[in-house]
PDB file of N, CA and C in Angstrom:
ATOM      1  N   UNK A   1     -11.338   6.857  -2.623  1.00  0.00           N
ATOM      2  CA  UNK A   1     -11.052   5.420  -2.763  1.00  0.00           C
ATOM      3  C   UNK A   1     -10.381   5.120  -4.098  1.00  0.00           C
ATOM      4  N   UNK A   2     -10.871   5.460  -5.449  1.00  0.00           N
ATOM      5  CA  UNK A   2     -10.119   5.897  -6.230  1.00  0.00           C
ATOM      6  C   UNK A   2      -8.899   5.855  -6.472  1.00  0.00           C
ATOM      7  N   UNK A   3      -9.054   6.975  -6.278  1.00  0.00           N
ATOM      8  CA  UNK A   3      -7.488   7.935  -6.318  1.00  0.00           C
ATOM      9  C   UNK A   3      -5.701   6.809  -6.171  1.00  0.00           C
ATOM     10  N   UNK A   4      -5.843   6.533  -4.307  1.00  0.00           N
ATOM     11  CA  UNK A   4      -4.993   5.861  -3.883  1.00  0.00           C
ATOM     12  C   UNK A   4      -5.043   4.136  -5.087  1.00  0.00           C
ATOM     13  N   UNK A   5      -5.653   3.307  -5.399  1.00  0.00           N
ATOM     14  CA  UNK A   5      -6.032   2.614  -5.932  1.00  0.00           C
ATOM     15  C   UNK A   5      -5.247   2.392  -7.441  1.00  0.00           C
ATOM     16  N   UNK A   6      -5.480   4.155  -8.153  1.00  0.00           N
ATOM     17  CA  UNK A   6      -4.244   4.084  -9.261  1.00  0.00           C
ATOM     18  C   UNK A   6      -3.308   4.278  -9.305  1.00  0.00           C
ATOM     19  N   UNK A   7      -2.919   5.025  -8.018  1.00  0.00           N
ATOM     20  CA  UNK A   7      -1.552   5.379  -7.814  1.00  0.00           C
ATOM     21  C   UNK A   7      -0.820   4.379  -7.516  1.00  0.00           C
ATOM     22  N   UNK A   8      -1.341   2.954  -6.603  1.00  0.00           N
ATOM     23  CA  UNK A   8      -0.887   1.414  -6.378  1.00  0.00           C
ATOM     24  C   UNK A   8      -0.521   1.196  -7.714  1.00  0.00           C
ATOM     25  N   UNK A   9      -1.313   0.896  -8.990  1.00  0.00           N
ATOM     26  CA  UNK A   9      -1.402   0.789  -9.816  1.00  0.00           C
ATOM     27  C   UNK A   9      -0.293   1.048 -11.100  1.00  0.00           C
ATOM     28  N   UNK A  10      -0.191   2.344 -10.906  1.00  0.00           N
ATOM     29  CA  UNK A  10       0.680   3.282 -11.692  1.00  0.00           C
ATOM     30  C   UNK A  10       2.060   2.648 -11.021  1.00  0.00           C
ATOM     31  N   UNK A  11       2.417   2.343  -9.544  1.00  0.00           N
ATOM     32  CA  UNK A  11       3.700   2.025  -9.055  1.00  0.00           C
ATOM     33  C   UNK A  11       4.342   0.769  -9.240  1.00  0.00           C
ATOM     34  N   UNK A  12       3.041  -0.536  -9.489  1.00  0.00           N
ATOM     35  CA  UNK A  12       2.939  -1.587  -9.813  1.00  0.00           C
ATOM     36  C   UNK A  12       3.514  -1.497 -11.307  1.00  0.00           C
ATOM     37  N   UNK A  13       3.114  -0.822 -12.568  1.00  0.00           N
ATOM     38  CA  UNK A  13       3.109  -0.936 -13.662  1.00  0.00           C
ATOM     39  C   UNK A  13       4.708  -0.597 -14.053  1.00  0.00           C
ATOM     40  N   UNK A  14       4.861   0.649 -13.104  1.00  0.00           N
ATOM     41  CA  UNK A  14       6.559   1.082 -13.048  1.00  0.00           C
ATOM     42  C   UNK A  14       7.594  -0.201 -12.786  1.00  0.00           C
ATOM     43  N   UNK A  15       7.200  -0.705 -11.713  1.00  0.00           N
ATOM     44  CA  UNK A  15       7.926  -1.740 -11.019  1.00  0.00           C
ATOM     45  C   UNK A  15       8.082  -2.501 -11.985  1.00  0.00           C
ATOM     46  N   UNK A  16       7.077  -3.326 -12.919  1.00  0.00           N
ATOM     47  CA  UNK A  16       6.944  -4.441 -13.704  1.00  0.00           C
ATOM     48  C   UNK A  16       7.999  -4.017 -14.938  1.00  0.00           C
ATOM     49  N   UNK A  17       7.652  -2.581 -15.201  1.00  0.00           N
ATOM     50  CA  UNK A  17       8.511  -2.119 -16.189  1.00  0.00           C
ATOM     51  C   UNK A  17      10.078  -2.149 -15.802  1.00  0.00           C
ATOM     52  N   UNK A  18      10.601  -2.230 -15.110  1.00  0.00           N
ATOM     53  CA  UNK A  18      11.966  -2.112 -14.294  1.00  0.00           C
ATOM     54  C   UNK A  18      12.444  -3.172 -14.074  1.00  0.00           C
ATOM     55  N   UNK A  19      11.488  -4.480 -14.084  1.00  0.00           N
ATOM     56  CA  UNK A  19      12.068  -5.649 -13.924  1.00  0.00           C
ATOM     57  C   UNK A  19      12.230  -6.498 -15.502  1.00  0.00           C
ATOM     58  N   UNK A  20      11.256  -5.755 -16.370  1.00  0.00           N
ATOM     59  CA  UNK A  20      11.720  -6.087 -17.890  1.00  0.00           C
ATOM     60  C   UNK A  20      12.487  -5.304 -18.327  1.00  0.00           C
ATOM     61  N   UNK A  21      13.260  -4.395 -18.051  1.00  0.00           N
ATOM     62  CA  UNK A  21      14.269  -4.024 -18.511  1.00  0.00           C
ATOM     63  C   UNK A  21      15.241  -4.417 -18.380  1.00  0.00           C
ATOM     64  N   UNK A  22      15.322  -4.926 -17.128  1.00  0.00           N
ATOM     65  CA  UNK A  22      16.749  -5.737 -16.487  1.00  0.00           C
ATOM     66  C   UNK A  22      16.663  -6.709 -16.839  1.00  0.00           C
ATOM     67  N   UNK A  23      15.404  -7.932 -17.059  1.00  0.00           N
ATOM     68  CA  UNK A  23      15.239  -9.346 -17.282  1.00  0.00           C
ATOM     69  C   UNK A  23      16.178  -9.001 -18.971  1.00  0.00           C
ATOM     70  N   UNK A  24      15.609  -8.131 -19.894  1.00  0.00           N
ATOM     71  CA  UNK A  24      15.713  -8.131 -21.218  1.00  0.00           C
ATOM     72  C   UNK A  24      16.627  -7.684 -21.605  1.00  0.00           C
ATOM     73  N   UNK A  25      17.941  -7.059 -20.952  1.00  0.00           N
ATOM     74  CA  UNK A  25      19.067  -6.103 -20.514  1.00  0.00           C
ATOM     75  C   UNK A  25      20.235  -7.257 -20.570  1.00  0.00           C
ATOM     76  N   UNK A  26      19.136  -8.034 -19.605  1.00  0.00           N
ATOM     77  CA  UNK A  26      20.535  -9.049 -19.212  1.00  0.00           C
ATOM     78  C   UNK A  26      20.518 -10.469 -20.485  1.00  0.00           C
ATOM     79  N   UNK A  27      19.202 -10.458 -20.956  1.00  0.00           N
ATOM     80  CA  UNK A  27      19.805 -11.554 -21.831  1.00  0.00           C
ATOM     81  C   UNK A  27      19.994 -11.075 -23.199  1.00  0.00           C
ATOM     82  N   UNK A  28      20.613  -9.639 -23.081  1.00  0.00           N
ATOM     83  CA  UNK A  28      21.342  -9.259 -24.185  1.00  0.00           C
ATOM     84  C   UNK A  28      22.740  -9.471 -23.876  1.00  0.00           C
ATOM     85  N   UNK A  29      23.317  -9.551 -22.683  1.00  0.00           N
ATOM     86  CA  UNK A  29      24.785  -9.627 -22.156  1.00  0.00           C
ATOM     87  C   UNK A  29      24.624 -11.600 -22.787  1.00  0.00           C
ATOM     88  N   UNK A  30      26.143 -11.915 -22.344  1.00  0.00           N
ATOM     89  CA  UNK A  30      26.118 -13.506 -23.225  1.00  0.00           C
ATOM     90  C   UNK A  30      25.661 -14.122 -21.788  1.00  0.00           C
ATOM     91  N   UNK A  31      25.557 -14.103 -20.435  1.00  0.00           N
ATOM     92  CA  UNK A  31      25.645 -14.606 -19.889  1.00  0.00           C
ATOM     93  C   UNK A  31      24.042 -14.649 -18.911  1.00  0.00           C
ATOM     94  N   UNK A  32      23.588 -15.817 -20.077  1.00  0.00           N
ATOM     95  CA  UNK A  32      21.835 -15.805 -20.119  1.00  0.00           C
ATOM     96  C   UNK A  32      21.457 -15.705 -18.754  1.00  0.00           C
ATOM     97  N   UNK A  33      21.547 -17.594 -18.462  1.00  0.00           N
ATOM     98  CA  UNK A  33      21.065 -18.376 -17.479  1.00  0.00           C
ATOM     99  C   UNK A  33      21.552 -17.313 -15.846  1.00  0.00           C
ATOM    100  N   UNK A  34      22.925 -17.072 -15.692  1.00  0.00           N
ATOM    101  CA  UNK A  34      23.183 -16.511 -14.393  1.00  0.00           C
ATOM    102  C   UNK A  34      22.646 -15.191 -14.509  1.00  0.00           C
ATOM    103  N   UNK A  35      22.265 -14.252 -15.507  1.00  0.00           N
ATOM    104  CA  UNK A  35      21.594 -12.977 -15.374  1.00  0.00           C
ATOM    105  C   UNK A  35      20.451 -13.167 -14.853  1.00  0.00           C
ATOM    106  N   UNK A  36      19.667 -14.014 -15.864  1.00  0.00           N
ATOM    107  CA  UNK A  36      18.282 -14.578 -15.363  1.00  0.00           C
ATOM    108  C   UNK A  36      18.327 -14.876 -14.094  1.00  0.00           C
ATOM    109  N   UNK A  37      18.594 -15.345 -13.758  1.00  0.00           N
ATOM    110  CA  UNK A  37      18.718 -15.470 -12.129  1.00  0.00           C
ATOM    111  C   UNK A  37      18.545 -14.698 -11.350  1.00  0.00           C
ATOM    112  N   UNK A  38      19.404 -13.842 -11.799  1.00  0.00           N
ATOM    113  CA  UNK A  38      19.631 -12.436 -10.542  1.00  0.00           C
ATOM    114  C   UNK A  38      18.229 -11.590 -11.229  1.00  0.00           C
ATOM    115  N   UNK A  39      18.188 -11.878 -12.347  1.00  0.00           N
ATOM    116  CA  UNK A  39      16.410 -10.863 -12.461  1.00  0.00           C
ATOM    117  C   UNK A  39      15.641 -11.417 -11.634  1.00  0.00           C
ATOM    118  N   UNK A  40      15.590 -12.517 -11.867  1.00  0.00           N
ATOM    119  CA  UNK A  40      14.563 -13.141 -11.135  1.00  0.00           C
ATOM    120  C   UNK A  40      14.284 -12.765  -9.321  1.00  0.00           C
ATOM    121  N   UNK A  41      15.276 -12.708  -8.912  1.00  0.00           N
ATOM    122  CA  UNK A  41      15.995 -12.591  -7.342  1.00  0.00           C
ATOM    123  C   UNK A  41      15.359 -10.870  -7.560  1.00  0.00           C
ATOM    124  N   UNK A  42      15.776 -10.233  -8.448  1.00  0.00           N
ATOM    125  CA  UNK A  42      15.546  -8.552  -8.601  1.00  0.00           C
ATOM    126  C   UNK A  42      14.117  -8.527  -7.902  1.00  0.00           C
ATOM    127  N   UNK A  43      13.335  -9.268  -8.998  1.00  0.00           N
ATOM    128  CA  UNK A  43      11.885  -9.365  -9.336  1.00  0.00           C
ATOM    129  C   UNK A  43      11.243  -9.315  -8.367  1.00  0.00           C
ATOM    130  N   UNK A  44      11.753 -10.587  -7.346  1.00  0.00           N
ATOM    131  CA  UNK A  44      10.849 -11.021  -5.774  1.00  0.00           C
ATOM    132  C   UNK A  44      11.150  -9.778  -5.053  1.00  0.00           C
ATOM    133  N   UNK A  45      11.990  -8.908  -5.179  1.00  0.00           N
ATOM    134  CA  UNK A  45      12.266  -7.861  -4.106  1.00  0.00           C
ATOM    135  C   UNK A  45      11.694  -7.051  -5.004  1.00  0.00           C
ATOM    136  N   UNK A  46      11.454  -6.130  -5.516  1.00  0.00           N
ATOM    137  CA  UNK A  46      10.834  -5.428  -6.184  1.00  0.00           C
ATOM    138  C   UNK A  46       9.537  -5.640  -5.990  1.00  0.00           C
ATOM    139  N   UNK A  47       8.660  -6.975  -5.949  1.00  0.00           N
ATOM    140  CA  UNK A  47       7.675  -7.297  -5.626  1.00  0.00           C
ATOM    141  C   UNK A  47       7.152  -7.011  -4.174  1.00  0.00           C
ATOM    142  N   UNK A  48       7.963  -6.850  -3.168  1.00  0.00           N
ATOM    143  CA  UNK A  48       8.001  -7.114  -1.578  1.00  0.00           C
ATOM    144  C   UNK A  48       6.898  -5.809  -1.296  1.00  0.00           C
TER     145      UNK A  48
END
């Protein structure tokens, strides 16, 4: 029961990490507001 439990976990933590890279990626480019966006859009699918 365990086991499977951190591995959710561990994939969750990856995921989250992947969507702050791109969120923080993109508002280094000049073009804040429309990057943000599309992270955001990233985010919900990444989430699915």
């Amino acid at each position: 029961m365990k086991q499977p439990l951190q591995k959710m976990k561990d994939e969750k933590a990856a995921e989250d990490q992947r969507a702050y890279l791109s969120y923080s990626f993109s508002r280094s480019t000049g073009r804040r507001k429309a990057e943000h966006e599309q992270g955001k859009r990233l985010k919900t699918i990444w989430n699915r």
